[in-house]
Structures are given as structure tokens and as C-alpha cells.
Protein backbone atom coordinates (compact mmCIF):
# COMPACT_ATOMS: atom_id res chain seq x y z
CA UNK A 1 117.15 -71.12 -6.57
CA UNK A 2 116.58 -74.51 -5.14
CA UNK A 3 113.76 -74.95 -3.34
CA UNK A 4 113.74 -78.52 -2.05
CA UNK A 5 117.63 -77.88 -0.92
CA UNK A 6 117.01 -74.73 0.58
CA UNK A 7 119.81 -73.10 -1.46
CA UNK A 8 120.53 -69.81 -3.74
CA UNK A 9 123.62 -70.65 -6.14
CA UNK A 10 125.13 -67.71 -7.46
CA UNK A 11 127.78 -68.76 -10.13
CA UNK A 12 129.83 -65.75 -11.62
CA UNK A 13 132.18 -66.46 -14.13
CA UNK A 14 134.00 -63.69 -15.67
CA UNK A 15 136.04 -63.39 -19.18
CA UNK A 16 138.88 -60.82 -19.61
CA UNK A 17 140.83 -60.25 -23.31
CA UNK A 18 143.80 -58.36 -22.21
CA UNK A 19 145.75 -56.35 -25.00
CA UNK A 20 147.76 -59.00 -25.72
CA UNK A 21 145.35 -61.45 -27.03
CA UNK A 22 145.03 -63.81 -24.05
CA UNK A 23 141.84 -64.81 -22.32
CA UNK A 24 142.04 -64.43 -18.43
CA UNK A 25 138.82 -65.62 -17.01
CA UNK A 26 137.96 -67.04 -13.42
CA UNK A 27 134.91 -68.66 -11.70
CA UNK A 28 133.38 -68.69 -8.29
CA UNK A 29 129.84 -70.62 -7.46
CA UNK A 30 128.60 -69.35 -3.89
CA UNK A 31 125.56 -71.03 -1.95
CA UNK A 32 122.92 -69.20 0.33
CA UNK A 33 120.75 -70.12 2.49
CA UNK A 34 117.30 -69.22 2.25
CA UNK A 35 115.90 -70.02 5.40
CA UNK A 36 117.93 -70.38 8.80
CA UNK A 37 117.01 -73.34 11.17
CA UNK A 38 114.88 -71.98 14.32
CA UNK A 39 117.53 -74.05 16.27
CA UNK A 40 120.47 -71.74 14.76
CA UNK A 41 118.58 -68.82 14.97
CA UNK A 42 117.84 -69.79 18.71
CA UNK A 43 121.54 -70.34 19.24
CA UNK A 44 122.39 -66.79 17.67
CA UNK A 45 120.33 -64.89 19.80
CA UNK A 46 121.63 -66.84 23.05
CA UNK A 47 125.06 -65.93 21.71
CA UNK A 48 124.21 -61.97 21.18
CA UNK A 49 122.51 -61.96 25.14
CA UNK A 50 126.35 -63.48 25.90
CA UNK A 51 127.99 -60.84 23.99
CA UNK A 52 125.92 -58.30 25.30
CA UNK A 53 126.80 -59.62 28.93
CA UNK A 54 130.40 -59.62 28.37
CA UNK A 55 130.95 -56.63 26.26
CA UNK A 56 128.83 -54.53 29.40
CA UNK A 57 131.37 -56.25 32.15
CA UNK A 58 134.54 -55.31 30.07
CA UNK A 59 133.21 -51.76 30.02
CA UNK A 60 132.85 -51.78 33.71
CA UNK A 61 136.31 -53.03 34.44
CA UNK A 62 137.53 -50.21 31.82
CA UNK A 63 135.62 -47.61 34.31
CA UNK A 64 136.74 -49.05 37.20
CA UNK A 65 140.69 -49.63 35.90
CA UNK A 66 141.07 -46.81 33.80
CA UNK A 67 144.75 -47.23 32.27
CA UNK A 68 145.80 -50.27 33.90
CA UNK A 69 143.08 -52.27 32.30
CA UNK A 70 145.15 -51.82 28.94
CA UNK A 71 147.75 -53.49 30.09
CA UNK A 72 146.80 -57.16 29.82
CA UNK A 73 147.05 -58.69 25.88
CA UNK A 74 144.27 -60.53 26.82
CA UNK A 75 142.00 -57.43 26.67
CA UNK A 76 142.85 -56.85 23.10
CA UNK A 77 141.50 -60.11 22.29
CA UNK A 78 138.29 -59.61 24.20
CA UNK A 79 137.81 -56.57 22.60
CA UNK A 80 138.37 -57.73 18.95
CA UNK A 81 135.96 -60.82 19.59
CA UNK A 82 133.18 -58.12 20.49
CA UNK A 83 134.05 -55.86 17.83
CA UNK A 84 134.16 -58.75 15.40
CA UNK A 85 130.60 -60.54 17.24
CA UNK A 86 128.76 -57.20 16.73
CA UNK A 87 130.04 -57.09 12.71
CA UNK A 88 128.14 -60.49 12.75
CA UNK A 89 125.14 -59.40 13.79
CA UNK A 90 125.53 -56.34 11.86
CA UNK A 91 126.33 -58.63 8.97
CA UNK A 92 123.65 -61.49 9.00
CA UNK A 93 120.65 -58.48 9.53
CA UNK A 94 121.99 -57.23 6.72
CA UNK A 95 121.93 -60.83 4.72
CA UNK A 96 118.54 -61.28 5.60
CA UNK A 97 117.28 -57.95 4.63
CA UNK A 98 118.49 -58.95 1.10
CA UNK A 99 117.55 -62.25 1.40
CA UNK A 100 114.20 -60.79 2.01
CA UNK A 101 114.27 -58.18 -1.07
CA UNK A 102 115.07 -60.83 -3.56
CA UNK A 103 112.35 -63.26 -2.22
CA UNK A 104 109.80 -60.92 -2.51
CA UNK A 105 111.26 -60.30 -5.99
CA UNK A 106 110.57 -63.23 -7.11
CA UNK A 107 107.76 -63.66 -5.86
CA UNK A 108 106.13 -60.60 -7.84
CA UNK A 109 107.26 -62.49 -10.84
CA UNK A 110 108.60 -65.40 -11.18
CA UNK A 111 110.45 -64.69 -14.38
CA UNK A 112 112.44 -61.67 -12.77
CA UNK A 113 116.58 -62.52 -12.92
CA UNK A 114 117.91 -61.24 -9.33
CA UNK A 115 121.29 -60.06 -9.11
CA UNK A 116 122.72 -62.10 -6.01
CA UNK A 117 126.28 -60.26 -6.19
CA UNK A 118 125.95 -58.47 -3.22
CA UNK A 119 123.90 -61.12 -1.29
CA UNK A 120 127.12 -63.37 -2.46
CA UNK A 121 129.93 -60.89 -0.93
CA UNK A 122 127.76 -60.19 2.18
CA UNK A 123 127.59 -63.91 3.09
CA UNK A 124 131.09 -64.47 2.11
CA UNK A 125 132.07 -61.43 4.67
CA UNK A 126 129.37 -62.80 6.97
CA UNK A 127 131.51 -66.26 6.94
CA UNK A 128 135.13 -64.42 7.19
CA UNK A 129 133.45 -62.67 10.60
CA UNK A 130 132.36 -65.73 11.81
CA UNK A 131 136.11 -67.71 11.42
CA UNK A 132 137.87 -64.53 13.50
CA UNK A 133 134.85 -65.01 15.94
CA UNK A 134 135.77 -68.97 16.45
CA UNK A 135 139.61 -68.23 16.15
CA UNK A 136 139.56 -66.02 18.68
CA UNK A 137 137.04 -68.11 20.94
CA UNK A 138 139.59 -71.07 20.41
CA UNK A 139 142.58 -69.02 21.41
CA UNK A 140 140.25 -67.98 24.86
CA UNK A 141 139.46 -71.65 24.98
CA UNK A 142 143.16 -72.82 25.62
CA UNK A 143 144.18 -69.98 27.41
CA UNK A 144 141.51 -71.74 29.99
CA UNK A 145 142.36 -75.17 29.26
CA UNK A 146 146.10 -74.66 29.55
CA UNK A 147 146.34 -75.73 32.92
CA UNK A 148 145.79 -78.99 32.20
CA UNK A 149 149.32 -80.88 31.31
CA UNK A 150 148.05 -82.67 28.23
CA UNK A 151 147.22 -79.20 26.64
CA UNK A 152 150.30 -78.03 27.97
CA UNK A 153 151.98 -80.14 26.46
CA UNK A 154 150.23 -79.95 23.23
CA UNK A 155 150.11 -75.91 23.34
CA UNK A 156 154.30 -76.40 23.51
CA UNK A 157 154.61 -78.42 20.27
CA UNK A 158 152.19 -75.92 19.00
């Protein structure tokens, strides 16, 4: 831990002798966050009130439609980008209830070794969740732009 960067670093490297004699090792160095901005954390709960907003308006037009509200594509990708906004949230409580284990952790003693393995795959899920989020919300993005000929254009060579 860093404390004038903000930052956890969890480095794992890992050593393997297989039966034949060789040595098959890897590496991976992950950085955390301690603390989130108040700006970002601002932003996240503006986004979750959005999400909320939206995913209660697609559930209305699946009451009111019933089958034929399946029948768009576009619906698929509404759904996944609420299924996938809620896994954020889901994810990044999660991350900071670990975050806030280990912190008190070391805080108790300051000598205490933390095992940040499964603060590491959470954030690394947490980022994964995130990218589908913004892929889809690109995708969404053009679909609106597209009327526009330069995007058209550049949605064709696409």
C-alpha cells in the first residue's frame, strides 16, 4: 500500500515445475484504489437513479407489449446493459466491503500481510463489467447518431 498515490499493488507471481523439468511461471501486478473521488462517486449514483429510471420504463413497455416487445434486437441490448449496470453496482459494493475489511486490518496492526487476491479478481471483474457497460452504451450511442451522414458514412466502412 501506497499511501501518498492512493494505490494497493497486488503483484502475484507464480512458479510451476512440471514433470518434465521445465519452469512455467507467470506474473500479474494489479492496482486498487483505496479511496474513490466524491466526484466519481457522485457520478455513480446519478448513473444508478438513470438505470433505475430506464430499467422501470422497459418493464412497463414489457407489461404493456407483452410478446411483441421481444421482437425488436434492440431490447436485447437494453436488457443486457441493465443486467450488466446492476452486476456493477453489485460488484463495486462488494469491492468496497473488502476494501473496507483489509483497511481496518491494517489498521489493527500494521504488521498484518493482507491477502488482496480476491480484492484483485473483484476489481478486475468490476473493470470487465464496466467495458460491456460502455460497449453497449457506444453501440446505443450510434444507433442515435446514425442519422447523421458523416456517421453514416463512417458506421458503413465500419
Amino acid at each position: 500500500y501506497n499511501p501518498n498515490v492512493n494505490l494497493f499493488a497486488y503483484i502475484q507471481v507464480l512458479f510451476e515445475i512440471l514433470p518434465t523439468g521445465t519452469l512455467l511461471n507467470s506474473a500479474s501486478i494489479s492496482t486498487i484504489l483505496l479511496y474513490e473521488d466524491k466526484i466519481l462517486i457522485i457520478c455513480q449514483i446519478i448513473y444508478f437513479i438513470v438505470i433505475l429510471i430506464f430499467a422501470i420504463k422497459e418493464i412497463k413497455d414489457l407489461i404493456k407489449k407483452r410478446i411483441a416487445y421481444f421482437k425488436q434486437i434492440r431490447i436485447y441490448f437494453e436488457w443486457i446493459l441493465i443486467i450488466f449496470s446492476f452486476a456493477v453496482f453489485i460488484t463495486f459494493a462488494y469491492k468496497e466491503f473488502l476494501l473496507y475489511q483489509i483497511t481496518q486490518k491494517l489498521k489493527e496492526s500494521n504488521k498484518s500481510i493482507s491477502n488482496l487476491q480476491e480484492l484483485s479478481y473483484t476489481n478486475d471483474l468490476l473493470i470487465i463489467f464496466i467495458a460491456i457497460c460502455v460497449f453497449i452504451g457506444t453501440l446505443k450511442f450510434l444507433r442515435i447518431i446514425r442519422f447523421n451522414t458523416n456517421i453514416k458514412y463512417l458506421m458503413l466502412t465500419l
